[in-house]
Protein backbone atom coordinates (compact mmCIF):
# COMPACT_ATOMS: atom_id res chain seq x y z
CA UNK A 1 -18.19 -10.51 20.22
CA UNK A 2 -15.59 -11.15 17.22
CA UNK A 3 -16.37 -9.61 13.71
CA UNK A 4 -17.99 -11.78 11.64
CA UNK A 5 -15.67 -12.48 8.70
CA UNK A 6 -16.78 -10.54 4.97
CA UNK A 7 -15.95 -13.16 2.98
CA UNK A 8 -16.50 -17.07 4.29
CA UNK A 9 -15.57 -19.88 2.17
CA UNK A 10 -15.84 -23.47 3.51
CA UNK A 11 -15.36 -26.53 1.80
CA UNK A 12 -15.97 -24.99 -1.48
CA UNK A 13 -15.40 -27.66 -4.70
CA UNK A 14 -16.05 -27.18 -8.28
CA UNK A 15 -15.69 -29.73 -10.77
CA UNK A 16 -16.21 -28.55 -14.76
CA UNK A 17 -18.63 -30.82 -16.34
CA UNK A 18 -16.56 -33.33 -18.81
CA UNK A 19 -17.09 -33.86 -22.50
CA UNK A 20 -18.47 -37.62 -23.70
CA UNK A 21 -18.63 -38.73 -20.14
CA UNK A 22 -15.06 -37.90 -18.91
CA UNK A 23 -14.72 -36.80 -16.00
CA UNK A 24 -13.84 -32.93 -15.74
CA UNK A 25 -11.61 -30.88 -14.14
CA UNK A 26 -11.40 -30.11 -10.69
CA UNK A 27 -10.87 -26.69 -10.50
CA UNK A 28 -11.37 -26.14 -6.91
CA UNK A 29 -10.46 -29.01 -4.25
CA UNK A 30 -12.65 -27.97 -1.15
CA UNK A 31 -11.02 -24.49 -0.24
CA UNK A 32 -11.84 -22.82 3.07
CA UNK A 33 -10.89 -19.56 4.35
CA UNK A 34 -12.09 -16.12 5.69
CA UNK A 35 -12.10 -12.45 3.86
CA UNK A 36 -11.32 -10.12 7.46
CA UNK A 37 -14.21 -6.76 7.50
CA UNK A 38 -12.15 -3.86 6.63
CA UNK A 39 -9.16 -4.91 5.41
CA UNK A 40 -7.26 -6.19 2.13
CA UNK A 41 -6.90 -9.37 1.27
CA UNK A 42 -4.77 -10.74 -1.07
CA UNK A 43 -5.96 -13.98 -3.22
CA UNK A 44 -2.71 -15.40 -4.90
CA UNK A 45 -1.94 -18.05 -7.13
CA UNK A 46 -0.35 -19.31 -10.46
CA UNK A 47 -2.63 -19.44 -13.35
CA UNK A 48 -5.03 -21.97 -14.23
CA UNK A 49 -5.00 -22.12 -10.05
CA UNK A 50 -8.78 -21.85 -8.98
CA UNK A 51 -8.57 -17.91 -8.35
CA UNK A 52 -10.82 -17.03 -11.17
CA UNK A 53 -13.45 -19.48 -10.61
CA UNK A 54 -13.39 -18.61 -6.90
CA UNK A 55 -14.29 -15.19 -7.82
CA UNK A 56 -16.69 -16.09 -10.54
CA UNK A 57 -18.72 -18.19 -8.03
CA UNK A 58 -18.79 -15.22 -5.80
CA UNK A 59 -19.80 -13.50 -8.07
CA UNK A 60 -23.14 -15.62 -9.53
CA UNK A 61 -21.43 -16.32 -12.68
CA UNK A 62 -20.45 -20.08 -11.48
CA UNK A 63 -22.12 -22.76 -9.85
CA UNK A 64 -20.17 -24.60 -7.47
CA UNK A 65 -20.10 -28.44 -7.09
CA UNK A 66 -20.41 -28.32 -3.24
CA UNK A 67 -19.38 -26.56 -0.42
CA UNK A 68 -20.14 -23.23 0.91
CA UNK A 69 -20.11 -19.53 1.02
CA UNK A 70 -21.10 -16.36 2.70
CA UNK A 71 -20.68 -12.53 1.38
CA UNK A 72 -21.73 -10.79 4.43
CA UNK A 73 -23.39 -13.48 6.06
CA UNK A 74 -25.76 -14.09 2.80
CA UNK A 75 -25.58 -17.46 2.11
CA UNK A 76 -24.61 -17.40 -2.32
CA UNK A 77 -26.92 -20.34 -2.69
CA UNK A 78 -30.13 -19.58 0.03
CA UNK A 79 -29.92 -16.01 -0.38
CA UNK A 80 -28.49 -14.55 -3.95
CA UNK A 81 -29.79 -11.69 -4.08
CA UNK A 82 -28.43 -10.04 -0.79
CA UNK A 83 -25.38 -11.69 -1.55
CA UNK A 84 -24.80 -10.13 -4.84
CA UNK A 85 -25.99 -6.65 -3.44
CA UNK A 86 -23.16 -7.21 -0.82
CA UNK A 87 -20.44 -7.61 -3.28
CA UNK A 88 -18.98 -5.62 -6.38
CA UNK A 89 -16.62 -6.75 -8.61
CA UNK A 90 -13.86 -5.44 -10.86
CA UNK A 91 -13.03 -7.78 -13.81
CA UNK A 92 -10.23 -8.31 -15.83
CA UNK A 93 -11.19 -7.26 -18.84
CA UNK A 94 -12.67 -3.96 -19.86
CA UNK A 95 -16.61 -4.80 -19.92
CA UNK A 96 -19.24 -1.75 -20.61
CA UNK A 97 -20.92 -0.51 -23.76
CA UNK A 98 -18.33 1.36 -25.67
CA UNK A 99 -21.00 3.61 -26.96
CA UNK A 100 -22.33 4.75 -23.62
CA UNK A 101 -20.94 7.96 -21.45
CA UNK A 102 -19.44 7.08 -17.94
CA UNK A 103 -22.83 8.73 -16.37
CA UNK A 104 -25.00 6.63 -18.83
CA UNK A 105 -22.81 3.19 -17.89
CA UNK A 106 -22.76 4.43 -14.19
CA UNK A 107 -26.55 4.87 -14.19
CA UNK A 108 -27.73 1.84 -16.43
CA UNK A 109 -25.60 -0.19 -13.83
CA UNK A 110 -27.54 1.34 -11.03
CA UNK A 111 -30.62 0.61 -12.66
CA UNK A 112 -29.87 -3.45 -12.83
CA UNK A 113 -29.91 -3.05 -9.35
CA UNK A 114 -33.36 -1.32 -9.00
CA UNK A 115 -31.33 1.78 -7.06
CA UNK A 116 -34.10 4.64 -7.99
CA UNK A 117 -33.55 7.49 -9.84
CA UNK A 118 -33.35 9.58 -6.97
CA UNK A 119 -30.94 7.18 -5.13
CA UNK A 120 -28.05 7.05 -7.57
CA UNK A 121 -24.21 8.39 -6.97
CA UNK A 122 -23.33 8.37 -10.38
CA UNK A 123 -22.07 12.28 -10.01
CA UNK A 124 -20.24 11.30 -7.07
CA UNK A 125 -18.54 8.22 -8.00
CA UNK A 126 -17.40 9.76 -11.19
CA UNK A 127 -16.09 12.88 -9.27
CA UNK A 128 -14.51 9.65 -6.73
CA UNK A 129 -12.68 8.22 -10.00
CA UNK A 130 -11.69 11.42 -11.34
CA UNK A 131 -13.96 11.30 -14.52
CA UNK A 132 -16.01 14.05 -13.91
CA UNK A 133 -14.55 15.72 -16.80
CA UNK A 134 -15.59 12.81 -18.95
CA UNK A 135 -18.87 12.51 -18.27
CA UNK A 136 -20.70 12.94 -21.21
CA UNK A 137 -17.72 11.84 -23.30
CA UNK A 138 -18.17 8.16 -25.19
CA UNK A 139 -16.72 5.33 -23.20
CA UNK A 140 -14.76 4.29 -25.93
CA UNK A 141 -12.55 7.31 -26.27
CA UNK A 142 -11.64 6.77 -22.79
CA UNK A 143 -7.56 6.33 -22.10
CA UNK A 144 -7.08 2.78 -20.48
CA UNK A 145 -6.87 4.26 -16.98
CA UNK A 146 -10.11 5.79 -17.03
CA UNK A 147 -11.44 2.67 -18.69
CA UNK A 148 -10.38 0.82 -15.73
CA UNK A 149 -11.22 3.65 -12.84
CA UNK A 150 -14.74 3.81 -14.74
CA UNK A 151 -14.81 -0.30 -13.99
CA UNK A 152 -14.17 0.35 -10.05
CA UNK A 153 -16.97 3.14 -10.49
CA UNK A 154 -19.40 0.47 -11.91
CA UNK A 155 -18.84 -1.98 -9.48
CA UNK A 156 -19.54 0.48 -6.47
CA UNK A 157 -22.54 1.78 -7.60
CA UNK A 158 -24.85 -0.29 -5.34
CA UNK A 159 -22.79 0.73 -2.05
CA UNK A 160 -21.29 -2.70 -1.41
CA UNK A 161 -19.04 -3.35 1.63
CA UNK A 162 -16.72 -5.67 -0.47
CA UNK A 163 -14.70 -4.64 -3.74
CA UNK A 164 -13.44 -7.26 -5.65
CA UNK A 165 -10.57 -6.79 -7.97
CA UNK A 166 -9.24 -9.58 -10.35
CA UNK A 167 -5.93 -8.56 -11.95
CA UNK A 168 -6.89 -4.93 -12.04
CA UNK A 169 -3.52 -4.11 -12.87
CA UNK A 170 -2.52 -6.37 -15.76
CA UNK A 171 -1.05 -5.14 -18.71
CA UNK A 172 -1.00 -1.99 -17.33
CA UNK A 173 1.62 1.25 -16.84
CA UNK A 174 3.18 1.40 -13.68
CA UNK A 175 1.67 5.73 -13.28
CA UNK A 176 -2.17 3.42 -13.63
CA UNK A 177 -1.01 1.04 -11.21
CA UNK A 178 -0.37 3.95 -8.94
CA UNK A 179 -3.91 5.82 -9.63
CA UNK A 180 -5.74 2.43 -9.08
CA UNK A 181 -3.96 2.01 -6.02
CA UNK A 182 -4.34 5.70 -4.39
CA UNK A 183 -8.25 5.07 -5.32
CA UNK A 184 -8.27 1.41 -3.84
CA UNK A 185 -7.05 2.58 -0.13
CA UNK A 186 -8.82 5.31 -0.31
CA UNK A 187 -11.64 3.38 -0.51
CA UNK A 188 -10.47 0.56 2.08
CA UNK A 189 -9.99 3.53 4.70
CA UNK A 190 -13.49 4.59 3.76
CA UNK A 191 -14.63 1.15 5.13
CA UNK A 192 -14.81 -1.07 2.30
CA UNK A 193 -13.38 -4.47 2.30
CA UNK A 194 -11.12 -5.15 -0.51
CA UNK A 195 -10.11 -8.60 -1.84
CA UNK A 196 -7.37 -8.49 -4.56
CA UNK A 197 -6.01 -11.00 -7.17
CA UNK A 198 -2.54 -9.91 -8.58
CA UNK A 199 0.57 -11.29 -10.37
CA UNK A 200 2.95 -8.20 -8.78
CA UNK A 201 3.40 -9.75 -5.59
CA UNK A 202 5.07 -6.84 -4.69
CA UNK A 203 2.28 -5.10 -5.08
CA UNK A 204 0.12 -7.32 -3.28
CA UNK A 205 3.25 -7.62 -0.12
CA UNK A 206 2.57 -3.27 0.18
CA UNK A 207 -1.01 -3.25 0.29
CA UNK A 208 -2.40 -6.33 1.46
CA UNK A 209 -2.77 -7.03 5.31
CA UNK A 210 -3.16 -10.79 5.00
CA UNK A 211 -2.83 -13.14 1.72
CA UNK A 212 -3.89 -16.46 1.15
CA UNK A 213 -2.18 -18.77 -1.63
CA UNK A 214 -4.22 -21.62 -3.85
CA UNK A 215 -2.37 -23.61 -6.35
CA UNK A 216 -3.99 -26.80 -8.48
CA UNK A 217 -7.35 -25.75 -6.63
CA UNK A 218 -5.95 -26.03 -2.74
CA UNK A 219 -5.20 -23.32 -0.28
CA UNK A 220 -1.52 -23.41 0.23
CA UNK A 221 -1.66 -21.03 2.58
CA UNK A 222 -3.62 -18.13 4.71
CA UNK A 223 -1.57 -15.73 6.81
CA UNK A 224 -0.90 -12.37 7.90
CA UNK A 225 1.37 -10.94 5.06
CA UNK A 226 4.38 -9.82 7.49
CA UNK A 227 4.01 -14.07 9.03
CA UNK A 228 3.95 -14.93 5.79
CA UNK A 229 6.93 -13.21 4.47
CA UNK A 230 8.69 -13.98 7.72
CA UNK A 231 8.13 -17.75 7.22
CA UNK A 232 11.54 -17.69 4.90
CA UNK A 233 14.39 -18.82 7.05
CA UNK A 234 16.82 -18.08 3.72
CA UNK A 235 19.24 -15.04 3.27
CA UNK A 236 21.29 -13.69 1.09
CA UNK A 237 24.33 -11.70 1.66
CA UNK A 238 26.23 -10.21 -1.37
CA UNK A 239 30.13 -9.68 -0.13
CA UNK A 240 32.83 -7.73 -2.20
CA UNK A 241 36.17 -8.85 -1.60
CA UNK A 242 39.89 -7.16 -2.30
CA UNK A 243 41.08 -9.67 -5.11
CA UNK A 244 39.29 -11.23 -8.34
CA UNK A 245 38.07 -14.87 -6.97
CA UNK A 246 38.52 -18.28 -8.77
CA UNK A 247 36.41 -19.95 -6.70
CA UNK A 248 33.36 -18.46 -4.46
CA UNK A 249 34.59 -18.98 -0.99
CA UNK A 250 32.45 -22.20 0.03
CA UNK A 251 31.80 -23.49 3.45
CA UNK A 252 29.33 -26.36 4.42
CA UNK A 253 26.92 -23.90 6.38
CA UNK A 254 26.61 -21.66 3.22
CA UNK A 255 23.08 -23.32 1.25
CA UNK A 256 24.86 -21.87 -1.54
CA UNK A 257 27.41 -19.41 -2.85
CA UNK A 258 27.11 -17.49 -6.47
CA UNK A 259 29.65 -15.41 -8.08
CA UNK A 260 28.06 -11.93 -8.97
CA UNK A 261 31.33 -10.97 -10.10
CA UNK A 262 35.34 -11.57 -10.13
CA UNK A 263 35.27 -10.03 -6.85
CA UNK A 264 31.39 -10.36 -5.85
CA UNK A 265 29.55 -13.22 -4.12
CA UNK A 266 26.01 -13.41 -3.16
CA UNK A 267 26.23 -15.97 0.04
CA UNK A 268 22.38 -17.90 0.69
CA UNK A 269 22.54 -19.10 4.69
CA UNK A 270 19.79 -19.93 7.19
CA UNK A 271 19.45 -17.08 9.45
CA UNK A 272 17.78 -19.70 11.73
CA UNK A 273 21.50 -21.01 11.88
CA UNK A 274 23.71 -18.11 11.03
CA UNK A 275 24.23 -14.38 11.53
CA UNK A 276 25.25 -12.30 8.51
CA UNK A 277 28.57 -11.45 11.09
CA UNK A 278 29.30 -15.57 11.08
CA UNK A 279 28.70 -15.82 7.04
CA UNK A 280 31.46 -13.09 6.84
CA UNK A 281 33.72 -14.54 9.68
CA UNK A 282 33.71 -17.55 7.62
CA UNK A 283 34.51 -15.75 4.53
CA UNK A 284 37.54 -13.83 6.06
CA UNK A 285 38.90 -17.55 7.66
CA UNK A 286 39.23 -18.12 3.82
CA UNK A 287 41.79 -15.15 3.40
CA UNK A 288 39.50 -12.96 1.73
CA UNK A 289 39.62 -9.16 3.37
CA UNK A 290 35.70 -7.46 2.83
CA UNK A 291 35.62 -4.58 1.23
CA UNK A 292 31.58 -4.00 0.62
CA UNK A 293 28.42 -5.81 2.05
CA UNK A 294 25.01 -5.90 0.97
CA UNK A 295 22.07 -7.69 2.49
CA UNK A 296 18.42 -9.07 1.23
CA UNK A 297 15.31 -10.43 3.07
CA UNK A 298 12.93 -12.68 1.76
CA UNK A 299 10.25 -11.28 0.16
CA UNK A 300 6.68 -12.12 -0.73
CA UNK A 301 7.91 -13.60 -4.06
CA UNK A 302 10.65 -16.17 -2.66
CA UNK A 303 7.95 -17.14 -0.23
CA UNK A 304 5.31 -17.37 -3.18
CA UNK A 305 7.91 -19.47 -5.05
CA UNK A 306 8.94 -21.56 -2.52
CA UNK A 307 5.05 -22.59 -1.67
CA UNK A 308 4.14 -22.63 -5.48
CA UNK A 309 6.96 -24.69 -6.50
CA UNK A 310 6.34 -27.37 -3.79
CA UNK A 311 2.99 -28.65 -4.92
């Protein structure tokens, strides 16, 4: 038997209600795709492109025009409650009671969810976050790393088997980044499913296993990461040659040749079509002799830009 899938969208449409009988805005154009058990799964996409609705739909917050969706096989509309219980998610912005310790936000959180008294992790999750230290201290003297490791805290307390994050990293310093990432996998290898929305696609090309792309409310695409980096058929190739250059040495196979410098040029070529030893045959022909060469795969961000860019 095949895992069922954590996450299932199918056919999923929202459409904002207009003002003075205009019609409103189609945020989400009937978007399907699956969330893999036990992996992480990256949810991509320029702003203003559905990703944020999708999530707040998940997460009860939305209604959706039509279409469905399943958090652990709970059905969002026939079954709420289980779905909610199934899911936990880590917001943008920075949302608890300033005034409240860690272990008081922790355990008013568990209480929403009718977890008794005697049922609560609230030590362990802040010893899981590092914030152990800080738990009787006010929320609001909290650094912005703890503020956001408190967050994932809050949004595990009911045990859920998915974690969603939505921009967790924004705005943030690249040592935070790091934390919330150590904490994240550890918490993927611990079994939980983890779906992630991110601008730092290079981020998202190191820790995500598969990655799906929505722009203008449509799924662009929904692939295993390393497929979908390898869909790029570009290259680039940066040569150095022994003289200053007037002209980048051009050839009607190149896609396209840039000057980096009077003696550098970074050479684009389909690798579907070329080798990088044919790019630099080609370059000697032209009576250059090669003194340095650099090379550079396509990466999640040409593909994302390329996709993006097209639609």
């Amino acid at each position: 038997m095949t895992t069922p899938p954590a996450i299932r969208i199918a056919n999923l449409v929202k459409r904002y209600a207009g003002i003075k009988g205009e019609e409103g805005k189609l945020a989400l154009k009937g978007v399907s795709f699956d969330v893999p058990q036990g992996g992480i799964f990256g949810l991509l996409g320029p702003n203003g492109a559905g990703k944020s609705t999708l999530i707040n739909i998940l997460a009860g917050l939305v209604d959706k025009t039509a279409g469905n969706a399943e958090i652990w096989g709970f059905d969002i509309a026939k079954n709420p409650r289980n779905a909610k219980r199934s899911i936990g998610i880590v917001p943008q912005e920075i949302v608890f009671d300033p005034f409240f310790t860690p272990f008081e936000v922790l355990e008013n959180q568990a209480g929403f969810y009718g977890i008794p008294a005697g049922q609560r992790r609230s030590e362990e999750l802040l010893a899981a976050v590092h914030l152990s230290d800080k738990r009787d201290a006010y929320a609001r003297t909290l650094s912005g790393g703890m503020k956001r490791r408190l967050l994932v805290a809050k949004a595990m307390v009911h045990s859920p088997p998915i974690l969603v994050l939505d921009e967790p990293t924004a705005g943030v310093d690249v040592e935070l980044r790091k934390q919330l990432w150590e904490l994240v996998t550890r918490l993927n290898r611990e079994g939980v499913t983890v779906v992630l929305t991110t601008h730092y696609l290079e981020e998202a090309e190191q820790l995500c296993d598969r990655i799906a792309i929505i722009n203008h409310g449509e799924l662009i695409t929904d692939k295993p990461t390393r497929e979908l980096v390898g869909m790029m058929a570009e290259k680039v190739v940066e040569v150095t040659v022994d003289r200053d250059m007037g002209q980048p040495p051009a050839h009607a196979a190149f896609k396209k040749a840039e000057k980096k410098g009077e003696r550098t040029v970074a050479i684009t070529y389909d690798k579907d079509k070329l080798t990088a030893g044919q790019v630099l045959a080609l370059v000697q022909d032209q009576g250059f002799v090669i003194e340095d060469v650099t090379t550079r795969e396509a990466d999640l961000e040409d593909v994302f830009v390329s996709l993006t860019s097209n639609v």
